[in-house]
N, C-alpha and C. Protein backbone atom coordinates (compact mmCIF):
# COMPACT_ATOMS: atom_id res chain seq x y z
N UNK A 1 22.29 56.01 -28.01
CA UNK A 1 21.15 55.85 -27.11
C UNK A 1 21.43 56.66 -25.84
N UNK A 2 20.12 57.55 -25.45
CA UNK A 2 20.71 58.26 -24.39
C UNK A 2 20.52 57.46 -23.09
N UNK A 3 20.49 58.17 -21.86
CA UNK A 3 20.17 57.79 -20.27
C UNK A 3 18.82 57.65 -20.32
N UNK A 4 17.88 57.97 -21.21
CA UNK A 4 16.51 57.88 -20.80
C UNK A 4 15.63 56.69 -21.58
N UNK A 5 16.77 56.43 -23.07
CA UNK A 5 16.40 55.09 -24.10
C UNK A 5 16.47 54.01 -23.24
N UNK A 6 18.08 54.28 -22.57
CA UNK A 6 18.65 52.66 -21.85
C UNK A 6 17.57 52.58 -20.83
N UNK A 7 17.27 53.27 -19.66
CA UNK A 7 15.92 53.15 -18.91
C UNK A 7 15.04 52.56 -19.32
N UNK A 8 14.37 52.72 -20.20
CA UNK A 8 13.14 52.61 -21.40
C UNK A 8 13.21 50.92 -21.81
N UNK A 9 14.68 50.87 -21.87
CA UNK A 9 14.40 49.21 -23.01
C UNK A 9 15.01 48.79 -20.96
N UNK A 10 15.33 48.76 -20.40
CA UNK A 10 15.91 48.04 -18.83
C UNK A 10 14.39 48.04 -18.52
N UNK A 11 13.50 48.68 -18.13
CA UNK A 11 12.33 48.62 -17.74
C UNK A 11 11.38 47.80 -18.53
N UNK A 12 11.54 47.46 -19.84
CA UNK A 12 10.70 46.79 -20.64
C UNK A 12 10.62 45.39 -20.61
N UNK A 13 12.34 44.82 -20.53
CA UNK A 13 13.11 43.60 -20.44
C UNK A 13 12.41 43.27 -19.05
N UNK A 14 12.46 43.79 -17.52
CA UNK A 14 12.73 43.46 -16.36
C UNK A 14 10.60 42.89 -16.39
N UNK A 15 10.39 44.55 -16.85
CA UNK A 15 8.75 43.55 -17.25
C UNK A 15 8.27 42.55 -17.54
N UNK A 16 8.83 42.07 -18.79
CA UNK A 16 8.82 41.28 -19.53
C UNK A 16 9.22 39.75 -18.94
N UNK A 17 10.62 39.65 -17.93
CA UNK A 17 11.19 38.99 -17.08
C UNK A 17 10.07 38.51 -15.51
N UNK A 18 9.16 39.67 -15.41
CA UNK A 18 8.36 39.87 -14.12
C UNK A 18 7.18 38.68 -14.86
N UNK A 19 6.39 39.32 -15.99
CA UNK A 19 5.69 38.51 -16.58
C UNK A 19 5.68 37.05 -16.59
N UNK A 20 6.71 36.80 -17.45
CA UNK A 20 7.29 35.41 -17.32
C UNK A 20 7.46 34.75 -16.08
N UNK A 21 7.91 34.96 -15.22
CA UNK A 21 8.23 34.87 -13.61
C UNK A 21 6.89 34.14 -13.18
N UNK A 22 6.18 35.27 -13.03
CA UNK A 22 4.46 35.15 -12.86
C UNK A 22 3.87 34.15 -13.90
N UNK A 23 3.78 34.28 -14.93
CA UNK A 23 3.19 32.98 -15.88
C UNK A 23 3.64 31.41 -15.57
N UNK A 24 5.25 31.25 -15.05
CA UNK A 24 5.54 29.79 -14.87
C UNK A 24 5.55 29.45 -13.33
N UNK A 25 4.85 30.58 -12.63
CA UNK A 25 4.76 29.83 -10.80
C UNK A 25 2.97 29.69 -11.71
N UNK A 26 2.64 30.69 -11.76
CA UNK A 26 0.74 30.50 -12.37
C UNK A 26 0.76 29.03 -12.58
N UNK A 27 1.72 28.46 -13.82
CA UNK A 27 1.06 27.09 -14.63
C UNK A 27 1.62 26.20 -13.17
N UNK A 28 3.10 26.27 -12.60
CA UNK A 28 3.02 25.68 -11.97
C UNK A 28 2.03 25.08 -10.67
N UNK A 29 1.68 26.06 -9.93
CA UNK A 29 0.85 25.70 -8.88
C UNK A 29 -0.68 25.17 -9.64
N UNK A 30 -1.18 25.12 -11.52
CA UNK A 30 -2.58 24.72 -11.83
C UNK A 30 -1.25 23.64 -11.75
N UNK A 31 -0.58 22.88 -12.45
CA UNK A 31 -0.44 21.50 -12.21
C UNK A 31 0.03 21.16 -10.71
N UNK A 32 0.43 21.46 -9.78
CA UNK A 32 0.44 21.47 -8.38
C UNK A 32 -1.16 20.98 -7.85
N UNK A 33 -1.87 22.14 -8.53
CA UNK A 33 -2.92 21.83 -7.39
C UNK A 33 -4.00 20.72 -8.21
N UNK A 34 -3.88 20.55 -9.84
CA UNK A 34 -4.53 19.50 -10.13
C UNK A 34 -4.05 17.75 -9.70
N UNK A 35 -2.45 17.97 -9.54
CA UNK A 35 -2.30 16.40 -8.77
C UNK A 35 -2.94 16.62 -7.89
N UNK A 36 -3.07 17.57 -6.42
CA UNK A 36 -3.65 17.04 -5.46
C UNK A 36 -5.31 16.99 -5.62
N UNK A 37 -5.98 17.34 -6.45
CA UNK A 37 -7.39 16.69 -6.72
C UNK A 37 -7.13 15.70 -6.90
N UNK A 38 -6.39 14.99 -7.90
CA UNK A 38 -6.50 13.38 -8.64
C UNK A 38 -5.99 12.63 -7.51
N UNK A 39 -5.16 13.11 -6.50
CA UNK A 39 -5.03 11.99 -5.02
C UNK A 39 -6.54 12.02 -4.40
N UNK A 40 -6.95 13.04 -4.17
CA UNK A 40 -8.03 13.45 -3.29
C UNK A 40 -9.17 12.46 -3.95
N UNK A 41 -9.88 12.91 -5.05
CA UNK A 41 -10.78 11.81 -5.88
C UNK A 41 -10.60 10.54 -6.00
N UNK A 42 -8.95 9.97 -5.96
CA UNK A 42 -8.94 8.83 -7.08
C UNK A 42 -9.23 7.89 -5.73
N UNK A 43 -9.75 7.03 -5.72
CA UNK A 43 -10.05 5.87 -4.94
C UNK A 43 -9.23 4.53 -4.94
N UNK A 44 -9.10 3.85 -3.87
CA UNK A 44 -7.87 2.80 -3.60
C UNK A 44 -8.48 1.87 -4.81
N UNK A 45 -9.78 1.50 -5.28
CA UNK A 45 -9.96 0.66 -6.39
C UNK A 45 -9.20 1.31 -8.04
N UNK A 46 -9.17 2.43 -8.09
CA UNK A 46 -8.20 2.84 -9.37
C UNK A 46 -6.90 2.48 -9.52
N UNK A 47 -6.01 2.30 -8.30
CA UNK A 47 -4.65 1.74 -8.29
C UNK A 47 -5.16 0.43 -8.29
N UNK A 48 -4.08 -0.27 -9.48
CA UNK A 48 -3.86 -1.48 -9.14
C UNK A 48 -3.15 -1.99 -8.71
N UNK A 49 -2.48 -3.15 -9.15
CA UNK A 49 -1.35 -3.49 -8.57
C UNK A 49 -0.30 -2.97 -8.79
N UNK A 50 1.50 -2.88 -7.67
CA UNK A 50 2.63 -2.21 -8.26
C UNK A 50 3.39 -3.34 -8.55
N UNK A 51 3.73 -2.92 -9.25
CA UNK A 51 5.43 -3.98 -9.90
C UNK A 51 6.61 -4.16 -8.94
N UNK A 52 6.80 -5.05 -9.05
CA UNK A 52 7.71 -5.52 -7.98
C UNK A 52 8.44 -6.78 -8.74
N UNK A 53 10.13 -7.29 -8.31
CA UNK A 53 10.77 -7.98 -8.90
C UNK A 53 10.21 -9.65 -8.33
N UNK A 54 9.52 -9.08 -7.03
CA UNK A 54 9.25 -10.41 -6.25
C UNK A 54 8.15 -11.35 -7.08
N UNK A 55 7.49 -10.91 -7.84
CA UNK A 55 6.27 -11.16 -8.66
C UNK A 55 6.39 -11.93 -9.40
N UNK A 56 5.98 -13.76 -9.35
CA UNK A 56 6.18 -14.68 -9.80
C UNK A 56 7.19 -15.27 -9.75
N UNK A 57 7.93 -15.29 -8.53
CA UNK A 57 8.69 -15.45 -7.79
C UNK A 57 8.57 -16.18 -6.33
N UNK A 58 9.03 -17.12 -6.08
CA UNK A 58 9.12 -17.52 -4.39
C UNK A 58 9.33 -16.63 -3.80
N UNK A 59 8.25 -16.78 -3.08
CA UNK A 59 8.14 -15.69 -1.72
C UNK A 59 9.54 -15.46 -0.63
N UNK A 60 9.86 -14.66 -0.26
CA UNK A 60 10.76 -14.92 1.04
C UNK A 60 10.45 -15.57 1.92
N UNK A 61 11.51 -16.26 2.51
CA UNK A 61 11.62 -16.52 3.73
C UNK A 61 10.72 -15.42 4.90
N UNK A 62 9.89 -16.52 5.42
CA UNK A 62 9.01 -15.60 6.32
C UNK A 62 9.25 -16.49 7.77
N UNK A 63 10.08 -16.46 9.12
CA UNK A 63 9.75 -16.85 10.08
C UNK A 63 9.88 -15.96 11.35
N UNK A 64 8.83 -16.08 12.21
CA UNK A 64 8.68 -15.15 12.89
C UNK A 64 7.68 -15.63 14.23
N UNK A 65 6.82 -15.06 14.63
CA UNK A 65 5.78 -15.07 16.21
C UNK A 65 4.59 -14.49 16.32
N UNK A 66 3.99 -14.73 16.11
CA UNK A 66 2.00 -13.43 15.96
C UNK A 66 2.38 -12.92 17.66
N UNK A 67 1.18 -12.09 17.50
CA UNK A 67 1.42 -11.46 18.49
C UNK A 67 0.88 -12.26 19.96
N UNK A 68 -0.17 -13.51 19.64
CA UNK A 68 -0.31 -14.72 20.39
C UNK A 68 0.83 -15.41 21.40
N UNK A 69 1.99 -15.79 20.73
CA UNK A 69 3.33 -16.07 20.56
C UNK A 69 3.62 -17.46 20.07
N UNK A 70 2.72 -17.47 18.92
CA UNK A 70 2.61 -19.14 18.19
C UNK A 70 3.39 -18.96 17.08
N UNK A 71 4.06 -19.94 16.67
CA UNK A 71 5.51 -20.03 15.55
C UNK A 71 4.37 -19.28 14.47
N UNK A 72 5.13 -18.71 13.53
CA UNK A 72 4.82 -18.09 12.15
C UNK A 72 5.88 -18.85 11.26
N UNK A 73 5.61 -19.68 10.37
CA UNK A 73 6.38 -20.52 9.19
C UNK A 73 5.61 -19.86 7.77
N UNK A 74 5.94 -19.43 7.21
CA UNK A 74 4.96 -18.73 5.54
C UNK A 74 5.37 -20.08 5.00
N UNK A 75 6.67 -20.75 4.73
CA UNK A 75 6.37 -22.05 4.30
C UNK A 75 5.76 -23.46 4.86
N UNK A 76 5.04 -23.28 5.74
CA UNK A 76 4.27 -24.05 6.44
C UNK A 76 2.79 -23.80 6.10
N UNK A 77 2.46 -22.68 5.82
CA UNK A 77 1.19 -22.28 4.67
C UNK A 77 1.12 -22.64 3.15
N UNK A 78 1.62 -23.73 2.82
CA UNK A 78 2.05 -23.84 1.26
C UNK A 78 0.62 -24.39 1.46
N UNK A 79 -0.47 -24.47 0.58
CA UNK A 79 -1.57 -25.15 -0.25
C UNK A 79 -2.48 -23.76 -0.01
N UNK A 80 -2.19 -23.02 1.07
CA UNK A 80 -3.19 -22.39 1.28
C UNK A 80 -3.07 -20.66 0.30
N UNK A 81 -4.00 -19.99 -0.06
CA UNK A 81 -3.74 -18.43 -0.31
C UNK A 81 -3.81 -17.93 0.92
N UNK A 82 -2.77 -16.91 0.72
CA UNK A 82 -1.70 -16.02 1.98
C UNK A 82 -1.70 -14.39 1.54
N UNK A 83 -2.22 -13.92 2.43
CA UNK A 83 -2.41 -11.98 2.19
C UNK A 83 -1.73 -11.76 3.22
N UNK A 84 -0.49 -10.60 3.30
CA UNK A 84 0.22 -10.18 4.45
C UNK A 84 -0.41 -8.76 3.88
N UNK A 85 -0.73 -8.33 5.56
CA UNK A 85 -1.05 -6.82 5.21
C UNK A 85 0.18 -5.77 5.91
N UNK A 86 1.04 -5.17 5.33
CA UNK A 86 1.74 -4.57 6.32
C UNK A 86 0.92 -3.33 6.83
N UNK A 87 1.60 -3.02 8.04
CA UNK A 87 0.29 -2.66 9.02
C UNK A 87 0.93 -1.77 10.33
N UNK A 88 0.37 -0.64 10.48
CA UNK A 88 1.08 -0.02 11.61
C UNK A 88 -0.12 0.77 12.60
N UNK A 89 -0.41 1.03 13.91
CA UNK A 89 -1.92 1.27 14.52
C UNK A 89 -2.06 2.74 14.20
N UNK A 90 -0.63 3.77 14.33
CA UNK A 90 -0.53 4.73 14.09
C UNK A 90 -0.92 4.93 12.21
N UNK A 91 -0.98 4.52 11.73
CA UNK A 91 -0.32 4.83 10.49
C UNK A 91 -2.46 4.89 10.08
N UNK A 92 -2.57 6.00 9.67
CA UNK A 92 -3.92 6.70 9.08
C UNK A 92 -4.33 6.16 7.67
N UNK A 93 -4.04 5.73 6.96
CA UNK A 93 -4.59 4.57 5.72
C UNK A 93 -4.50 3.31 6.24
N UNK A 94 -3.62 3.14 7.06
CA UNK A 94 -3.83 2.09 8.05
C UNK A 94 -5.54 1.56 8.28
N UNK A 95 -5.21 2.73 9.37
CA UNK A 95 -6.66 2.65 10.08
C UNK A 95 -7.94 2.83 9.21
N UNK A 96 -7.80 3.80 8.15
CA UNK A 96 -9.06 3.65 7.20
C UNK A 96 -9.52 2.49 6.38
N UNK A 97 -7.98 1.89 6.24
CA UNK A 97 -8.59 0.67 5.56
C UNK A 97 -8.92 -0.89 6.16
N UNK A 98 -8.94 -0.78 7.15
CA UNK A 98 -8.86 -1.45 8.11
C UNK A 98 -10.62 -2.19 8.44
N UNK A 99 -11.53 -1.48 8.44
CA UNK A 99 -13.06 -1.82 8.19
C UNK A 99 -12.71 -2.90 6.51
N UNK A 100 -12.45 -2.11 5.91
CA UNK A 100 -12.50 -3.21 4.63
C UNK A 100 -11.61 -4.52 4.86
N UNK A 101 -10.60 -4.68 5.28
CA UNK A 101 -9.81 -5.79 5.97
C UNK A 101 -10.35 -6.66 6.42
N UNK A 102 -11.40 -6.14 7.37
CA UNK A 102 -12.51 -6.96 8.34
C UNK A 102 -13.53 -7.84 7.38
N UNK A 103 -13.92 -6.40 6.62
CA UNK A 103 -15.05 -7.28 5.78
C UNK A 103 -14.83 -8.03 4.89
N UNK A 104 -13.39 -7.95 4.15
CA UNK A 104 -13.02 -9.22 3.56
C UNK A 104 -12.59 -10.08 4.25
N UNK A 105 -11.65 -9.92 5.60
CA UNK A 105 -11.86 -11.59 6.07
C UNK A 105 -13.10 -12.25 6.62
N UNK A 106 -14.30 -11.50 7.12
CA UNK A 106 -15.60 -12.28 7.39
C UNK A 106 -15.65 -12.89 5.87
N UNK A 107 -15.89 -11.90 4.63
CA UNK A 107 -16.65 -12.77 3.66
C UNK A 107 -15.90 -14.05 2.80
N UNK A 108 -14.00 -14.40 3.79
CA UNK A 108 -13.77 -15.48 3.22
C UNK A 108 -14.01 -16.75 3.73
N UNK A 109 -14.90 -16.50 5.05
CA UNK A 109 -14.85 -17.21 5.37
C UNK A 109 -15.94 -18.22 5.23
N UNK A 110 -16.68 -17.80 4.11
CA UNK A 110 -17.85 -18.32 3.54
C UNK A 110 -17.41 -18.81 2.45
N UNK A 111 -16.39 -18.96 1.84
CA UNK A 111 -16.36 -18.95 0.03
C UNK A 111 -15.04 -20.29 0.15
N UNK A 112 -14.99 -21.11 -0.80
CA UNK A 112 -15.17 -22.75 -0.78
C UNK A 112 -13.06 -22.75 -0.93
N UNK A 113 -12.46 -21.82 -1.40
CA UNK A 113 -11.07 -21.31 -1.19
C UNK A 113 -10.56 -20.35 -0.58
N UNK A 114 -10.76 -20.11 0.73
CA UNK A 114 -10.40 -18.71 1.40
C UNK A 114 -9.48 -18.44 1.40
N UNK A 115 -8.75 -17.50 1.71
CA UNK A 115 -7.79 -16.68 1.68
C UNK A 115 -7.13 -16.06 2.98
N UNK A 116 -6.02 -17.02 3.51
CA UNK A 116 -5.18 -16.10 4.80
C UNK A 116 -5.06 -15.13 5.37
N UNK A 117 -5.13 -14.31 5.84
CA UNK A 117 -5.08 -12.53 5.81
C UNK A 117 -4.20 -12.70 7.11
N UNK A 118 -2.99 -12.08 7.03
CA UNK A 118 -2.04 -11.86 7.82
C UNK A 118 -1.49 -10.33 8.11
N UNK A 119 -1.56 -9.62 9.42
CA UNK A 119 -1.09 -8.41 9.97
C UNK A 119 0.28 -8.50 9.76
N UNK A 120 1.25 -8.07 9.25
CA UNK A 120 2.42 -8.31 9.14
C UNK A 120 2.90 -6.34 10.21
N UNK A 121 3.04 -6.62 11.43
CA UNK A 121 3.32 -5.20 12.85
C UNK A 121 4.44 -4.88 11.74
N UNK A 122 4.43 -3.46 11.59
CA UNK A 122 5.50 -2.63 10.88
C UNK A 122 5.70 -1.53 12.16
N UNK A 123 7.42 -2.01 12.65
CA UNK A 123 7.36 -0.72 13.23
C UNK A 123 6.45 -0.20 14.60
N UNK A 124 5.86 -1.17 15.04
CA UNK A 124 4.96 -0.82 16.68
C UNK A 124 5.05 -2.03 17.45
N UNK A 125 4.53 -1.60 18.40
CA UNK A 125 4.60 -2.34 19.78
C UNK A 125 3.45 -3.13 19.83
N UNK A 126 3.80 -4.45 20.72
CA UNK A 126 2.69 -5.30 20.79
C UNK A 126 1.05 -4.87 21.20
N UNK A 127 1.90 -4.21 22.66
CA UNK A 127 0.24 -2.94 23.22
C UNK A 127 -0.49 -2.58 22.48
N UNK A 128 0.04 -1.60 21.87
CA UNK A 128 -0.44 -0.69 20.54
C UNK A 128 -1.19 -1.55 19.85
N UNK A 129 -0.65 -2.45 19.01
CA UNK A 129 -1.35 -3.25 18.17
C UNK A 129 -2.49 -4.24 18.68
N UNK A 130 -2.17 -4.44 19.92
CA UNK A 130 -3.31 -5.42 20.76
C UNK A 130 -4.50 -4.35 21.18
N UNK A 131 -4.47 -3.23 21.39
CA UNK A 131 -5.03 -2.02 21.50
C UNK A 131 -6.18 -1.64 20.67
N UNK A 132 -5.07 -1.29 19.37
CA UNK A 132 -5.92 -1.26 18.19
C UNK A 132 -7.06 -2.48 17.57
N UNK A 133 -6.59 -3.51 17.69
CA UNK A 133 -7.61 -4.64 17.52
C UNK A 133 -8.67 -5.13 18.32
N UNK A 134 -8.48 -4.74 19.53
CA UNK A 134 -9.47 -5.00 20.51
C UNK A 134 -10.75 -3.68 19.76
N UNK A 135 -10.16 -2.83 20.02
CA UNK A 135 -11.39 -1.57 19.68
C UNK A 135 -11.53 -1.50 17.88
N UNK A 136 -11.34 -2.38 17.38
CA UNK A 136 -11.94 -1.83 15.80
C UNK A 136 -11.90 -3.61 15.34
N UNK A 137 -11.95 -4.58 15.89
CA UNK A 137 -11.94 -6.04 15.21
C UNK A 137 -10.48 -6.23 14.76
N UNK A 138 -10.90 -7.69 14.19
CA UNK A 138 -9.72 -8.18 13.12
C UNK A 138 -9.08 -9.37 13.92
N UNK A 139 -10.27 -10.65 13.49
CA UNK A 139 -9.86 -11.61 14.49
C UNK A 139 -8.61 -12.82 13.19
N UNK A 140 -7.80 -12.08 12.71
CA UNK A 140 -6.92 -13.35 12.35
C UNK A 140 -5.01 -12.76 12.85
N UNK A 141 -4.52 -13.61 12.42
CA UNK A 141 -3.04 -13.43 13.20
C UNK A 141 -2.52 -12.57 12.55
N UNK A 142 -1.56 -11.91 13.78
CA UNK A 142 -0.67 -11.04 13.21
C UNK A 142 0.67 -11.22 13.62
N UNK A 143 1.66 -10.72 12.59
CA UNK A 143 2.82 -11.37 12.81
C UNK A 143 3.97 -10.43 13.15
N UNK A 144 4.40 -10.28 14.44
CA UNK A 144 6.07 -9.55 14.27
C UNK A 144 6.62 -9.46 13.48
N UNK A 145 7.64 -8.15 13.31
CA UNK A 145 8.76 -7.97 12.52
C UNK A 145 9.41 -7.13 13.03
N UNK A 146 9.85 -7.86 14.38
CA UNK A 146 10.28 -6.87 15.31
C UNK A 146 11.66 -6.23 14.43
N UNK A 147 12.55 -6.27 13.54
CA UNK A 147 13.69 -6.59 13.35
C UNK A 147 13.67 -5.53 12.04
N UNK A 148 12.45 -5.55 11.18
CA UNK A 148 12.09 -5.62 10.31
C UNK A 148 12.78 -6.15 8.86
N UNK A 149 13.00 -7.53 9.27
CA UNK A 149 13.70 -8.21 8.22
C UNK A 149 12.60 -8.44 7.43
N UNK A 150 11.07 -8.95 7.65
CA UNK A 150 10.35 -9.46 6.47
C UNK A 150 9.71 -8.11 5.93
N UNK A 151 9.74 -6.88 6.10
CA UNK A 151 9.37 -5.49 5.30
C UNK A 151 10.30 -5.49 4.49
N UNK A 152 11.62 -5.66 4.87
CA UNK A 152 12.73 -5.44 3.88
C UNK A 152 12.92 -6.63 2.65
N UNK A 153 12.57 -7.92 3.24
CA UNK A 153 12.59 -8.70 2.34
C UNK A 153 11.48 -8.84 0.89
N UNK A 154 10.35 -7.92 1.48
CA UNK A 154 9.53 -7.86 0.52
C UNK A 154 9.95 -6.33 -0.17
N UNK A 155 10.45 -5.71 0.51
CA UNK A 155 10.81 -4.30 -0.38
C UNK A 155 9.66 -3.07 0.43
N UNK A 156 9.02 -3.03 1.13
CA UNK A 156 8.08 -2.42 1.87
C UNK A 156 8.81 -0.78 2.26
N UNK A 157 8.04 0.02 1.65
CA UNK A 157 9.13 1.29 2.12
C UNK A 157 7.79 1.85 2.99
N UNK A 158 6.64 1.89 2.64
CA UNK A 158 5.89 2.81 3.25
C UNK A 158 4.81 1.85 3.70
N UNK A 159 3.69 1.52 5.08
CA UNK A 159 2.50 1.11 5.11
C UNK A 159 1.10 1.71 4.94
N UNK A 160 0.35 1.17 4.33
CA UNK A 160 0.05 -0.02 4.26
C UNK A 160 0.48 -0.25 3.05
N UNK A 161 0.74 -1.97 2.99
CA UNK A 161 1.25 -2.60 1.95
C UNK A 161 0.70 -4.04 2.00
N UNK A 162 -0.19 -4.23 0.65
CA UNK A 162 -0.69 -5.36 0.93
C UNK A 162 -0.17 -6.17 -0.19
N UNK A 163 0.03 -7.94 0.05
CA UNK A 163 0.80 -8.91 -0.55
C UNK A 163 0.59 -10.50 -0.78
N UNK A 164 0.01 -10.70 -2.27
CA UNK A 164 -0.86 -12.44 -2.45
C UNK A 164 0.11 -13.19 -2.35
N UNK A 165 0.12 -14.10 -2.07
CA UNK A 165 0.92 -15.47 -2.18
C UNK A 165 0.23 -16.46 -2.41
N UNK A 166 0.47 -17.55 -3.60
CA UNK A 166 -0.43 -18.36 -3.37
C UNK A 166 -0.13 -19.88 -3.16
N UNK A 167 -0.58 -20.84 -3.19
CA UNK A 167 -0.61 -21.73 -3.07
C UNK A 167 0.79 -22.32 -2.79
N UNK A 168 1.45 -22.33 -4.17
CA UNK A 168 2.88 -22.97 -4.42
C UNK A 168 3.88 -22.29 -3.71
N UNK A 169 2.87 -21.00 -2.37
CA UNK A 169 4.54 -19.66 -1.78
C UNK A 169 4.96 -18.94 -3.36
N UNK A 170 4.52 -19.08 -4.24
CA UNK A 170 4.91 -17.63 -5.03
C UNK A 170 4.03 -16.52 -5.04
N UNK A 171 4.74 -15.66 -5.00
CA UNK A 171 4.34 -14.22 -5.01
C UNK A 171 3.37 -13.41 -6.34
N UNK A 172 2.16 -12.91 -6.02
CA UNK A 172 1.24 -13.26 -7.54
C UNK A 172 1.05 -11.52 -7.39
N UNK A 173 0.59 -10.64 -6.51
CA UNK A 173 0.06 -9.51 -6.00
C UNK A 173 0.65 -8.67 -5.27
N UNK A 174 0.96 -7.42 -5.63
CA UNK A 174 1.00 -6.49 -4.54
C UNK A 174 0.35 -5.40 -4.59
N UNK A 175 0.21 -4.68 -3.76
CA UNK A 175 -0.65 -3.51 -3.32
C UNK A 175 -0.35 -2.43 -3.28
N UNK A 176 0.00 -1.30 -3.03
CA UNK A 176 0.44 -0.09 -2.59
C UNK A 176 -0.36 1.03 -1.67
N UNK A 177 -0.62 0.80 -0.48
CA UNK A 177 -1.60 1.77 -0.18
C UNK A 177 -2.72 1.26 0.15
N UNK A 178 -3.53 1.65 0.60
CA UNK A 178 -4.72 1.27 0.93
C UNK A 178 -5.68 0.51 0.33
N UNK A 179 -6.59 -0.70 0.70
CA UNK A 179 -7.29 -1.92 -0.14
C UNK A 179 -8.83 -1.51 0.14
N UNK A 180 -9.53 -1.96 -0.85
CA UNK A 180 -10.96 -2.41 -0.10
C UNK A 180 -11.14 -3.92 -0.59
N UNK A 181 -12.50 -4.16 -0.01
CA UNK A 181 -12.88 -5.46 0.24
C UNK A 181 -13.00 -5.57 -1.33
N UNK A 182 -13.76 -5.02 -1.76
CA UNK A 182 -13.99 -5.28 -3.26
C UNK A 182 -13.36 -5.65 -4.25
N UNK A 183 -11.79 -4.59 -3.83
CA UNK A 183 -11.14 -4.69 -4.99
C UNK A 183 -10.00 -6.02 -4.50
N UNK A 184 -9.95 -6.40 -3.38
CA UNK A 184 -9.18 -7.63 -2.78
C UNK A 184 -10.31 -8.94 -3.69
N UNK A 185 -11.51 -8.31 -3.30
CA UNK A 185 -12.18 -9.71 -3.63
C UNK A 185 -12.04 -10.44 -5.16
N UNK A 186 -12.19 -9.15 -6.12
CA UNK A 186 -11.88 -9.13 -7.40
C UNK A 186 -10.80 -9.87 -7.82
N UNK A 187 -9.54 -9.26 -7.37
CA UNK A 187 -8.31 -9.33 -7.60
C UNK A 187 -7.90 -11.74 -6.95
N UNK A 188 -8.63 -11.38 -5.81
CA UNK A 188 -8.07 -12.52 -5.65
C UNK A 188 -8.80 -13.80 -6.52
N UNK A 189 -10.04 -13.72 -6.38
CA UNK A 189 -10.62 -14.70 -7.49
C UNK A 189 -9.99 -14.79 -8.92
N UNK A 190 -9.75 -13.81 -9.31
CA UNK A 190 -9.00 -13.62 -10.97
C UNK A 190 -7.77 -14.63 -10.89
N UNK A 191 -6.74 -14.29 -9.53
CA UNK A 191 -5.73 -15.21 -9.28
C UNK A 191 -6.41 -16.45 -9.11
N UNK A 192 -7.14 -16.53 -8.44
CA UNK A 192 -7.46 -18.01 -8.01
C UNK A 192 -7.77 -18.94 -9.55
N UNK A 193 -8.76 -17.83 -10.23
CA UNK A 193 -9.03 -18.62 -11.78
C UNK A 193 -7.98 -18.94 -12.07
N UNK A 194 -7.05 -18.20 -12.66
CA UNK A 194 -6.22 -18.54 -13.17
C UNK A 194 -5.17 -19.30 -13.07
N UNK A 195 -4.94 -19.79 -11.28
CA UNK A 195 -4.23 -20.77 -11.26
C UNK A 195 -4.59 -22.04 -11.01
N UNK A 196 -6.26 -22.41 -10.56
CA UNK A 196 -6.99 -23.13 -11.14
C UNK A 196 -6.55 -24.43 -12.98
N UNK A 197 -6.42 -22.95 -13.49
CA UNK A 197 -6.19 -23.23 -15.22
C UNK A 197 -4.91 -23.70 -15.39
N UNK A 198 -4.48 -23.46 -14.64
CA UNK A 198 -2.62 -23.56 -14.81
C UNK A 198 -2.33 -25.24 -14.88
């Protein structure tokens, strides 16, 4: 093979190598950019609930202070259903989901088993959070964690994070991410049937 064959097949290979190169960033960035449609589209009612070890399980130990400065006991809520929302003023799914928060605690307060709804402060200051509630609603308690022992005890890595408890303090629901009223409302009646039946 002379100096001009070896050229010939080096140039063919490196092509061939360029091609390929180009074909697996190509497929990569269509599956790149089709996850971020399916975040963009998919709506907080498509997630359901996440798995968690806490799930049918006694709740943790919850004691703590609302931002009022009235004792917080979670086992002092035993008969009642208990929603902790973890919750931060900064935090932007936060704040979007936060209208739906509202409108499910107005509409429990019509319906013959309501349901607790608890701010569980992730991570901010009392101001802040007294701040944020004055200008957007949300008249039920919210609870410190100055320490953040009860995020950790539930396993909470990111907010918002929302969390059922029911009656007996066991743990029935969790959330991941942002709620609406709808799909809270759904979700909690189904629990409620069913432990009704129990």
């Amino acid at each position: 093979m002379n100096d001009r064959e070896n050229l010939a097949v080096v140039n063919v290979a490196s092509v061939a190598r360029s091609r390929r190169s180009s074909l697996i960033a190509a497929a990569v960035g269509v599956v790149v950019a089709l996850f971020f449609v399916v975040l963009v589209v998919s709506s907080p009612e498509d997630r359901e609930t996440a798995a968690s070890p806490l799930l049918g399980n006694p709740a943790p130990v919850v004691k703590s202070t609302t931002l009022d400065n009235a004792q917080f006991d979670l086992s002092r809520r035993r008969g009642s259903w208990v929603m902790f929302n973890f919750f931060n003023s900064t935090c932007v799914p936060c704040r979007q989901e936060h209208p739906e928060l509202v409108a499910f605690h107005e509409a429990q307060t019509s319906v013959a088993t309501p349901t607790e709804l608890y701010s569980i402060i992730n991570d901010d200051s009392d101001n802040a959070v007294r701040a944020f509630f004055d200008a957007n609603n949300g008249d039920w308690p919210k609870v410190r964690d100055d320490d953040g022992s009860i995020a950790v005890a539930f396993g909470v890595a990111k907010v918002p994070e929302t969390w059922i408890i029911d009656p007996n303090g066991f743990v029935r629901m969790r959330f991941i991410g942002a709620v609406t009223k709808d799909l809270l409302t759904e979700k909690v009646t189904e629990l409620q049937a069913a432990f009704e039946g129990m």
